[in-house]
N, C-alpha and C. Protein backbone atom coordinates (compact mmCIF):
# COMPACT_ATOMS: atom_id res chain seq x y z
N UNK A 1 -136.61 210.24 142.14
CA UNK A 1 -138.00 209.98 141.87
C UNK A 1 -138.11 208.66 141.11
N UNK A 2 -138.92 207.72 141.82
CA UNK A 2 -139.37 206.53 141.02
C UNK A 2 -139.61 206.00 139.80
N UNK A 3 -141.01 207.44 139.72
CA UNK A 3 -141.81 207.35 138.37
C UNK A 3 -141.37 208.67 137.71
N UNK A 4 -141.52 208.29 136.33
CA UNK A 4 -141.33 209.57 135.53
C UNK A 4 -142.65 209.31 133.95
N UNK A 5 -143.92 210.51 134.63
CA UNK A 5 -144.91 210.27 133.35
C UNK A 5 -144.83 210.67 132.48
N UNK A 6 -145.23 209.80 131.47
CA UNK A 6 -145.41 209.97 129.75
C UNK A 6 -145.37 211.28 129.43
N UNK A 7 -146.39 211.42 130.55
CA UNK A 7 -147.18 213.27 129.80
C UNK A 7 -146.12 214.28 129.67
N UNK A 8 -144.85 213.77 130.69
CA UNK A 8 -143.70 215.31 131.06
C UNK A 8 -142.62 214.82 130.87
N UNK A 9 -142.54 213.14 130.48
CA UNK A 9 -141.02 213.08 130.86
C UNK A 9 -139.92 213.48 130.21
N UNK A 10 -140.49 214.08 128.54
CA UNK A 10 -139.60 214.73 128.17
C UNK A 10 -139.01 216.45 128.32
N UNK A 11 -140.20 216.99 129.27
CA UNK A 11 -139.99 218.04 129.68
C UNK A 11 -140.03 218.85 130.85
N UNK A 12 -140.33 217.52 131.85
CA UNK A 12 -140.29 217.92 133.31
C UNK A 12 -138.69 218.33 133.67
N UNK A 13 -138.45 219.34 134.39
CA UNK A 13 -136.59 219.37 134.76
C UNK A 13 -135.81 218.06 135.35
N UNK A 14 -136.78 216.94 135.92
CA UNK A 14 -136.01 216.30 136.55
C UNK A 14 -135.76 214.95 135.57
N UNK A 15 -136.82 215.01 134.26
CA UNK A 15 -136.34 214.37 133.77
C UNK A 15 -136.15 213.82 132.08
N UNK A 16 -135.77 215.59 131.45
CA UNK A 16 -135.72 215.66 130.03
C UNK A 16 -134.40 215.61 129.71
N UNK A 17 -133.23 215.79 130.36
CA UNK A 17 -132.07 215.48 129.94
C UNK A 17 -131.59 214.12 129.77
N UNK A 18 -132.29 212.90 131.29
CA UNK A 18 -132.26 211.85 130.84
C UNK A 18 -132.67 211.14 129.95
N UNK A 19 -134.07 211.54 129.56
CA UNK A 19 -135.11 211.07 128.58
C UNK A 19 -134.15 211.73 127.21
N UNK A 20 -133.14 212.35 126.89
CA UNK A 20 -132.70 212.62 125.61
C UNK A 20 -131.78 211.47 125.38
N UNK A 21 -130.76 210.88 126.44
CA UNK A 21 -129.76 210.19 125.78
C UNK A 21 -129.96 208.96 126.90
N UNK A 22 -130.37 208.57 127.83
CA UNK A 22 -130.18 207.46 128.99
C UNK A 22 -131.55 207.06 129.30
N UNK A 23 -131.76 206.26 128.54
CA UNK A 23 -133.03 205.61 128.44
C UNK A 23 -132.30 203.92 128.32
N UNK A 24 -133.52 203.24 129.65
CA UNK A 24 -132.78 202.02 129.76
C UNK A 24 -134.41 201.40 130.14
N UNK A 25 -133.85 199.95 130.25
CA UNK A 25 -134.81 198.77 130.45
C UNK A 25 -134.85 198.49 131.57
N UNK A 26 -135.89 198.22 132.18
CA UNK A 26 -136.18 197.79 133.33
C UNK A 26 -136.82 196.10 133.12
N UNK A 27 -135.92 194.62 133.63
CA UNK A 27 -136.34 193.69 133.35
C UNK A 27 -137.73 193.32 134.58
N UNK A 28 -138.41 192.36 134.34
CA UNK A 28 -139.57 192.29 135.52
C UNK A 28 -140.09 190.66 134.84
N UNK A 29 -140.63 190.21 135.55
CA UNK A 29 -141.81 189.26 135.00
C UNK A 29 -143.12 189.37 135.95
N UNK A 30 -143.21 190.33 136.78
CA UNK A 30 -144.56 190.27 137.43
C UNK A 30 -144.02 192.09 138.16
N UNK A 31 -145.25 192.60 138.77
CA UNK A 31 -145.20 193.55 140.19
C UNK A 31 -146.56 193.27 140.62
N UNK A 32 -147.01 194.24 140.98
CA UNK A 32 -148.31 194.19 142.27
C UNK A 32 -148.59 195.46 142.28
N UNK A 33 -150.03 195.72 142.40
CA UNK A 33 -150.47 196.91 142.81
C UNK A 33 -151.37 196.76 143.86
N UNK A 34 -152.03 197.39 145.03
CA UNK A 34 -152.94 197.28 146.09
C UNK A 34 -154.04 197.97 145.41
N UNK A 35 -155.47 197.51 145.99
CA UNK A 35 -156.13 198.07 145.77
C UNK A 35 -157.17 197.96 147.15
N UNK A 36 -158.25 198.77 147.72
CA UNK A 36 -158.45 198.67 148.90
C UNK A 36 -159.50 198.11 149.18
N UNK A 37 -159.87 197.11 149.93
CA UNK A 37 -161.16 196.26 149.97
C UNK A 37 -162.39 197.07 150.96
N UNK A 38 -163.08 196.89 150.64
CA UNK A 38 -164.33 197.70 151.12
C UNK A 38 -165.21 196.73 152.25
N UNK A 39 -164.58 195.59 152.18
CA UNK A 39 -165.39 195.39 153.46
C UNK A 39 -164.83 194.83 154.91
N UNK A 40 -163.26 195.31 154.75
CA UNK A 40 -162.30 195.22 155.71
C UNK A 40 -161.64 196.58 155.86
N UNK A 41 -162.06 197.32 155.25
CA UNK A 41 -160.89 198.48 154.92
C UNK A 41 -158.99 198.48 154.43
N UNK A 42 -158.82 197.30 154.28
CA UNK A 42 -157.54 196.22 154.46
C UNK A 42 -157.33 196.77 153.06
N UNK A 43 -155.66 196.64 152.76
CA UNK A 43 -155.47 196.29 151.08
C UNK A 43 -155.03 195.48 150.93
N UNK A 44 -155.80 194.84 149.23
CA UNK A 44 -155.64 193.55 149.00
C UNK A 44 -154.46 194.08 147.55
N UNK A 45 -153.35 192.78 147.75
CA UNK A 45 -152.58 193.15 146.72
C UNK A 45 -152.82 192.37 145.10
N UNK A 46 -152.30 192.63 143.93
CA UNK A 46 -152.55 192.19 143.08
C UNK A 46 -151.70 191.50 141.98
N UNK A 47 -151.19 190.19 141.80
CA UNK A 47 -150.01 189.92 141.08
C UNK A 47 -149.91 189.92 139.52
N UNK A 48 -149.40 191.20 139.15
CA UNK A 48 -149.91 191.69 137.60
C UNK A 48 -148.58 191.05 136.88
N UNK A 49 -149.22 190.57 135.67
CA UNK A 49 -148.12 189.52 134.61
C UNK A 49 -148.40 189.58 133.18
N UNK A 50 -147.97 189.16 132.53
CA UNK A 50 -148.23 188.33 130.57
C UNK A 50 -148.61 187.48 130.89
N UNK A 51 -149.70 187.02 130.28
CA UNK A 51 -149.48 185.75 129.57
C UNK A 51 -148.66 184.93 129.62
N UNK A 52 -148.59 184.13 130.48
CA UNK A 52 -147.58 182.66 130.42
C UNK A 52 -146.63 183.24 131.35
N UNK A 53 -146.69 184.60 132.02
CA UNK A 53 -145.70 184.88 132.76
C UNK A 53 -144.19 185.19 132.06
N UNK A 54 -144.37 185.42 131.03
CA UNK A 54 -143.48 186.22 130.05
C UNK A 54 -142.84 187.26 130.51
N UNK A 55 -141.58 186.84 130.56
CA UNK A 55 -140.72 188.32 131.28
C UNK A 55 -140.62 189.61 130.78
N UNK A 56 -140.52 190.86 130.55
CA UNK A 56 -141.18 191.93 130.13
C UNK A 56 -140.03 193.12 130.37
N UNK A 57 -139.90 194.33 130.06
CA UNK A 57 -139.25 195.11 130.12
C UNK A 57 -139.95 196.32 130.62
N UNK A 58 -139.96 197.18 131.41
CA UNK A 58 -140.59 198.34 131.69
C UNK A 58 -139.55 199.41 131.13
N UNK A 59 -140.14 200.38 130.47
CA UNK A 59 -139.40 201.55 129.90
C UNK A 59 -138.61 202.17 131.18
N UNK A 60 -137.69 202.90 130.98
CA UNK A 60 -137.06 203.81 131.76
C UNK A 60 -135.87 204.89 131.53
N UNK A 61 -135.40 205.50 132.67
CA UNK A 61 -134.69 206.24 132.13
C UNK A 61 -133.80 206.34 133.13
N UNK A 62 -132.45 206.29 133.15
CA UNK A 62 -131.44 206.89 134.23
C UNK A 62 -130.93 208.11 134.06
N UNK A 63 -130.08 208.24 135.64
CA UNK A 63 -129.04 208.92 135.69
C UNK A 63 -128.14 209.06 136.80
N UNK A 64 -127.00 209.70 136.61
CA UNK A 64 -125.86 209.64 137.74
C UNK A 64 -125.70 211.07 138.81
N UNK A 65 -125.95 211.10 139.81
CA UNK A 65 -125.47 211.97 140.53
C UNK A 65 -124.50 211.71 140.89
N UNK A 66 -123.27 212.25 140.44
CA UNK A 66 -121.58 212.65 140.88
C UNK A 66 -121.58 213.42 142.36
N UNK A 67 -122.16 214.00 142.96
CA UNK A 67 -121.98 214.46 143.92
C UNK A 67 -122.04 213.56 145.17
N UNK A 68 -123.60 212.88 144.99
CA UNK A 68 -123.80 211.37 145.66
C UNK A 68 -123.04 210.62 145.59
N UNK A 69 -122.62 210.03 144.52
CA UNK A 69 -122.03 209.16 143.88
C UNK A 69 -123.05 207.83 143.79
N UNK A 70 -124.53 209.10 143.04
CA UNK A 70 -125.28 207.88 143.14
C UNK A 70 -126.15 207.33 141.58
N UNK A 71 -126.13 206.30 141.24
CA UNK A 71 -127.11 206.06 139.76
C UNK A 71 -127.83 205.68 140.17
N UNK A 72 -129.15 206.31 139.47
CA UNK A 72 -130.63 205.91 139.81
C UNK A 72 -131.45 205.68 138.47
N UNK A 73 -132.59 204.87 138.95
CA UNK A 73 -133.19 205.01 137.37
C UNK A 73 -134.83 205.32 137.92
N UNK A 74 -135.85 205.47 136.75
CA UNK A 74 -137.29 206.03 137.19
C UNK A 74 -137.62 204.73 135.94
N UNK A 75 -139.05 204.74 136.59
CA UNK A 75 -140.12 203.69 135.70
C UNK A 75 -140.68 205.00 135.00
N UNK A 76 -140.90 205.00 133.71
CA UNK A 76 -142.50 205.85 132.92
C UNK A 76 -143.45 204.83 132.67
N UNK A 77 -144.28 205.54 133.29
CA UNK A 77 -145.78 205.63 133.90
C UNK A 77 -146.60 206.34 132.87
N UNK A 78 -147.67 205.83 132.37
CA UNK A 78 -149.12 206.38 131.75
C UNK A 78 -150.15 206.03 132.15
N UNK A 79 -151.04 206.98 131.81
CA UNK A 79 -152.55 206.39 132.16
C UNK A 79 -152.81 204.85 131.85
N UNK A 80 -153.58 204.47 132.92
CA UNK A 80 -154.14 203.07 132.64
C UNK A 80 -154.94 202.67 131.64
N UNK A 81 -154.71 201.74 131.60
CA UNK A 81 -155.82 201.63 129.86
C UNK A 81 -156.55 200.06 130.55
N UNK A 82 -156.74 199.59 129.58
CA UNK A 82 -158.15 197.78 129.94
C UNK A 82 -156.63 196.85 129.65
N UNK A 83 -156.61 196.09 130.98
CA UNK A 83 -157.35 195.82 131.77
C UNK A 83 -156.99 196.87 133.24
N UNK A 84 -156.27 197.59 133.65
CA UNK A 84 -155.18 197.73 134.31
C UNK A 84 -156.28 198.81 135.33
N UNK A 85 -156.69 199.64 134.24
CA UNK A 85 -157.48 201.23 135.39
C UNK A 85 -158.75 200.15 135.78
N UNK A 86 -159.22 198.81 136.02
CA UNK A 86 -159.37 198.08 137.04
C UNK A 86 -159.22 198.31 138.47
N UNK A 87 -157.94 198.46 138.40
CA UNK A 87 -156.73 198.21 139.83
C UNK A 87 -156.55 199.75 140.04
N UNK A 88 -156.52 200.46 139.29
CA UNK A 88 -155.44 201.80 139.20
C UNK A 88 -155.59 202.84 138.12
N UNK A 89 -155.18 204.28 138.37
CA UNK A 89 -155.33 205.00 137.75
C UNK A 89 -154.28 205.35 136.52
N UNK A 90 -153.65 204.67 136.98
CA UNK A 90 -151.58 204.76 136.49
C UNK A 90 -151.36 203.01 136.19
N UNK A 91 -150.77 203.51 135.02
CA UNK A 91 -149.83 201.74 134.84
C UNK A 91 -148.18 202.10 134.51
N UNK A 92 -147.10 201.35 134.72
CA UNK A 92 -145.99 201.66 134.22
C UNK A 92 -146.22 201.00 132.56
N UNK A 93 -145.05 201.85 131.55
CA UNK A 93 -145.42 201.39 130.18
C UNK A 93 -144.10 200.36 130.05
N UNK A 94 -144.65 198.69 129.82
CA UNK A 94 -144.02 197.88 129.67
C UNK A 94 -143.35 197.95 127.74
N UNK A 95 -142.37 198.06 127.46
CA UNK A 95 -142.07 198.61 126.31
C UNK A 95 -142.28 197.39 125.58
N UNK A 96 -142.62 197.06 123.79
CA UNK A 96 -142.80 195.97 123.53
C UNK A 96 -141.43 195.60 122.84
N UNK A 97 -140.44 194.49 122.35
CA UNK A 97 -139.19 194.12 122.28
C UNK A 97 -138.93 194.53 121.22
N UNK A 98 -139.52 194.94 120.04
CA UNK A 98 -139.24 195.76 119.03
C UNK A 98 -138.87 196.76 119.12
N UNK A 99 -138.93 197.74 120.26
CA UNK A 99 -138.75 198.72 120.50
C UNK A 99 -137.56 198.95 121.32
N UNK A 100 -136.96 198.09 121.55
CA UNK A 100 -136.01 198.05 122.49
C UNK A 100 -134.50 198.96 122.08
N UNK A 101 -134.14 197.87 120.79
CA UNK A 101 -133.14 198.36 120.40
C UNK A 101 -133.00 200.41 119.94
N UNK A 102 -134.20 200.88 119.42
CA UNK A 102 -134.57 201.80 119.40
C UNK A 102 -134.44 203.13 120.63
N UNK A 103 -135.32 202.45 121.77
CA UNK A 103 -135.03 203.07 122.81
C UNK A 103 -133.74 202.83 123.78
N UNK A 104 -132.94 202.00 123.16
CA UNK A 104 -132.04 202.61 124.38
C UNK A 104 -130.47 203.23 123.39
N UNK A 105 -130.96 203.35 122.46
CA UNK A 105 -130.09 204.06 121.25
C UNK A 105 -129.82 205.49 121.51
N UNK A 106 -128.84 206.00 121.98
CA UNK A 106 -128.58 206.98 122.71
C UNK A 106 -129.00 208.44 121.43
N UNK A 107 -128.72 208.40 120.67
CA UNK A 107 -128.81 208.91 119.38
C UNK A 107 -130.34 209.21 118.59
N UNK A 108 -131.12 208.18 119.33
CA UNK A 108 -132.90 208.54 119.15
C UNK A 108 -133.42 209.95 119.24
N UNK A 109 -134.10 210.87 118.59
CA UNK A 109 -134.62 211.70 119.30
C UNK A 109 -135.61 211.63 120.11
N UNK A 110 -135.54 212.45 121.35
CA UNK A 110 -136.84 212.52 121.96
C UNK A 110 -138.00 212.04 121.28
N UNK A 111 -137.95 213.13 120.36
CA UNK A 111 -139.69 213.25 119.41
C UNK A 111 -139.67 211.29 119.54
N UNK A 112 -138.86 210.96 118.70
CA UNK A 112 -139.22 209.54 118.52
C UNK A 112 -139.07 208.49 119.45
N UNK A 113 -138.30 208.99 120.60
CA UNK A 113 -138.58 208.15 121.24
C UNK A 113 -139.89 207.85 122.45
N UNK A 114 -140.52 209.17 122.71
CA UNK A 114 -141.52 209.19 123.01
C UNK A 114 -142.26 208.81 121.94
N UNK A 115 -142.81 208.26 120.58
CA UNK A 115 -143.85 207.81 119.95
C UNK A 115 -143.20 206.34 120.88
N UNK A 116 -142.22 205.81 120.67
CA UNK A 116 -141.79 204.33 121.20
C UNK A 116 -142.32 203.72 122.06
N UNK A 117 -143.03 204.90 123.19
CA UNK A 117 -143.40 204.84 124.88
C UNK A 117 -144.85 203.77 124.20
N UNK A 118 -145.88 204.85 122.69
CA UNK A 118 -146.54 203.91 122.08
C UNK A 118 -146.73 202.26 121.93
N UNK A 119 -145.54 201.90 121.73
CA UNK A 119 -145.41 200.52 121.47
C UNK A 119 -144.72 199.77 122.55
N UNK A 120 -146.58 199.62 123.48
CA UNK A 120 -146.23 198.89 124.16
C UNK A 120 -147.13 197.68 124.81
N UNK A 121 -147.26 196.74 125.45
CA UNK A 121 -147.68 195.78 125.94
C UNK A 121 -148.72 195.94 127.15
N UNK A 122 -148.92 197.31 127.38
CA UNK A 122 -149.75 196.78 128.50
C UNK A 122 -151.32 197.13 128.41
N UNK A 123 -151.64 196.59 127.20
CA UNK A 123 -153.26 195.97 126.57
C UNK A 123 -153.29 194.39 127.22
N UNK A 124 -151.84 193.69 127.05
CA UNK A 124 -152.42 192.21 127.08
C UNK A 124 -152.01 191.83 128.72
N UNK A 125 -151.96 192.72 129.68
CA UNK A 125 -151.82 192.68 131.47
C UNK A 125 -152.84 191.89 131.91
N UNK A 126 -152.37 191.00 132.36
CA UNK A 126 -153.42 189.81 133.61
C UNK A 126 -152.77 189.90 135.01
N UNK A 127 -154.00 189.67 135.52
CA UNK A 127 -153.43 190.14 137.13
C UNK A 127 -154.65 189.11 137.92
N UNK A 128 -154.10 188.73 138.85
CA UNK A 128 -155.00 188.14 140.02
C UNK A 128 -154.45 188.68 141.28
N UNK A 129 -155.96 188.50 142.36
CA UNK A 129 -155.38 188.76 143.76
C UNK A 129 -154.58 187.81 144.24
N UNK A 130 -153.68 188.02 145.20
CA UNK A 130 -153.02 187.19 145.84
C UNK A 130 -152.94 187.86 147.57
N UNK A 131 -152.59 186.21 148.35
CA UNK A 131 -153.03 186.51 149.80
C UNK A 131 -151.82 187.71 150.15
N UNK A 132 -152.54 188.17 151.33
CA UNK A 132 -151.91 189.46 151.73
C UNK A 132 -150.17 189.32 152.38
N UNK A 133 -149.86 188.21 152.78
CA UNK A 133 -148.90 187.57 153.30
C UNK A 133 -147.86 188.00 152.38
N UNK A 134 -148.30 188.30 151.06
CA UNK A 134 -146.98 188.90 149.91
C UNK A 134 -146.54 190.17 150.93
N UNK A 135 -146.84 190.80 151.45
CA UNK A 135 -146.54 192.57 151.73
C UNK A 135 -146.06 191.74 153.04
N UNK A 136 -146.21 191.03 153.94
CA UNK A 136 -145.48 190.81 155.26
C UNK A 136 -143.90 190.65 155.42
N UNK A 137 -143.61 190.89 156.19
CA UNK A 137 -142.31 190.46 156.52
C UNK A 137 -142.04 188.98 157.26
N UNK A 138 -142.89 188.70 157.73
CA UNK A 138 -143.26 187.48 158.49
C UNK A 138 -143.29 186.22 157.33
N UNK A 139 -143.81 186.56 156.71
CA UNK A 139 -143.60 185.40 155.29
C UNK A 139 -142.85 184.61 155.08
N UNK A 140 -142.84 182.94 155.14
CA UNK A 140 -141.94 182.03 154.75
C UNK A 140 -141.92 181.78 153.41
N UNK A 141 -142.49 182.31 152.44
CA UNK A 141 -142.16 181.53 151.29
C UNK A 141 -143.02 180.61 150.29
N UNK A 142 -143.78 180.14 151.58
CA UNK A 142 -145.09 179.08 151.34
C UNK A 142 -146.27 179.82 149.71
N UNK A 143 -146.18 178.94 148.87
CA UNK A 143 -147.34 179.32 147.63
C UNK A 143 -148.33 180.32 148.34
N UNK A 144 -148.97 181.80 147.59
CA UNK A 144 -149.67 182.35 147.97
C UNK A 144 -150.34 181.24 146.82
N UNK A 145 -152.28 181.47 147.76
CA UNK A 145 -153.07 180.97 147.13
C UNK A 145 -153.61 182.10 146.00
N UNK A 146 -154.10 181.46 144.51
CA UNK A 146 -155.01 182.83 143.99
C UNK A 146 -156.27 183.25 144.98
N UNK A 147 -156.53 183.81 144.88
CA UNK A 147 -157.63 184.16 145.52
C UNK A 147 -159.26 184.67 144.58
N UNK A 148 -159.04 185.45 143.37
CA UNK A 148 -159.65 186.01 142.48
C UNK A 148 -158.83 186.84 141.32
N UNK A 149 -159.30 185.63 139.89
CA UNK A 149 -158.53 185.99 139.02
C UNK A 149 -159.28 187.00 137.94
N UNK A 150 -158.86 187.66 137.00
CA UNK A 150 -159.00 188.53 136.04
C UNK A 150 -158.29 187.96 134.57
């Protein structure tokens, strides 16, 4: 599973054992969310960032399946807050760098490391549309234009 939310992740089964000791960083400086245009029926995508394009960390959590022989990790996800439930109902929680060393401290408790999920960055999220050509496969590369910024 991808996402793992705030609300359970310390007590959903699939993912409270990780959330006790394997909590890791996810690096990023941008993603995208779609949102659906109403007078094409089309979705238009959205290139969400910091400020200055500041590279960022998204909270997370791993783990290893031995049987697979596979490691995977999940984004945590919370409700959207301004600017973000704009776009979406859900934002991933970009952790803020103070918090870092904290959360991936194997030795944290839960309790505290869920307040940590708290301290995070995605109050100061800017996002503009960008042309749809991002989601193609056909795409050379060429500058998407902005289209409509926030």
């Amino acid at each position: 599973m991808f996402k793992a939310r705030i609300e359970t992740v310390d007590t959903a089964p699939a993912f409270r054992e990780a959330f006790k000791s394997k909590r890791c960083l996810i690096p990023a400086s941008a993603f995208y969310e779609w949102t659906l245009n109403e007078s094409d029926g089309k979705k238009d995508p959205w290139h969400i960032h910091l400020p200055g394009d500041t590279p960022f960390s998204f909270a997370g959590i791993w783990a290893r399946n031995d049987k697979l022989g596979v490691t995977s990790c999940s984004i945590v996800t919370m409700p959207a807050g301004e600017p973000m439930s704009k776009l979406h109902d859900r934002q991933p929680v970009i952790l803020d760098p103070t918090a870092y060393k904290e959360w991936l401290d194997a030795t944290t408790p839960s309790r505290s490391a869920k307040e940590l999920l708290k301290k995070n960055l995605d109050h100061q999220l800017e996002f503009h549309r960008v042309s749809r050509d991002v989601n193609s496969s056909k795409f050379t590369g060429k500058p998407l234009p902005e289209v409509n910024s926030q």
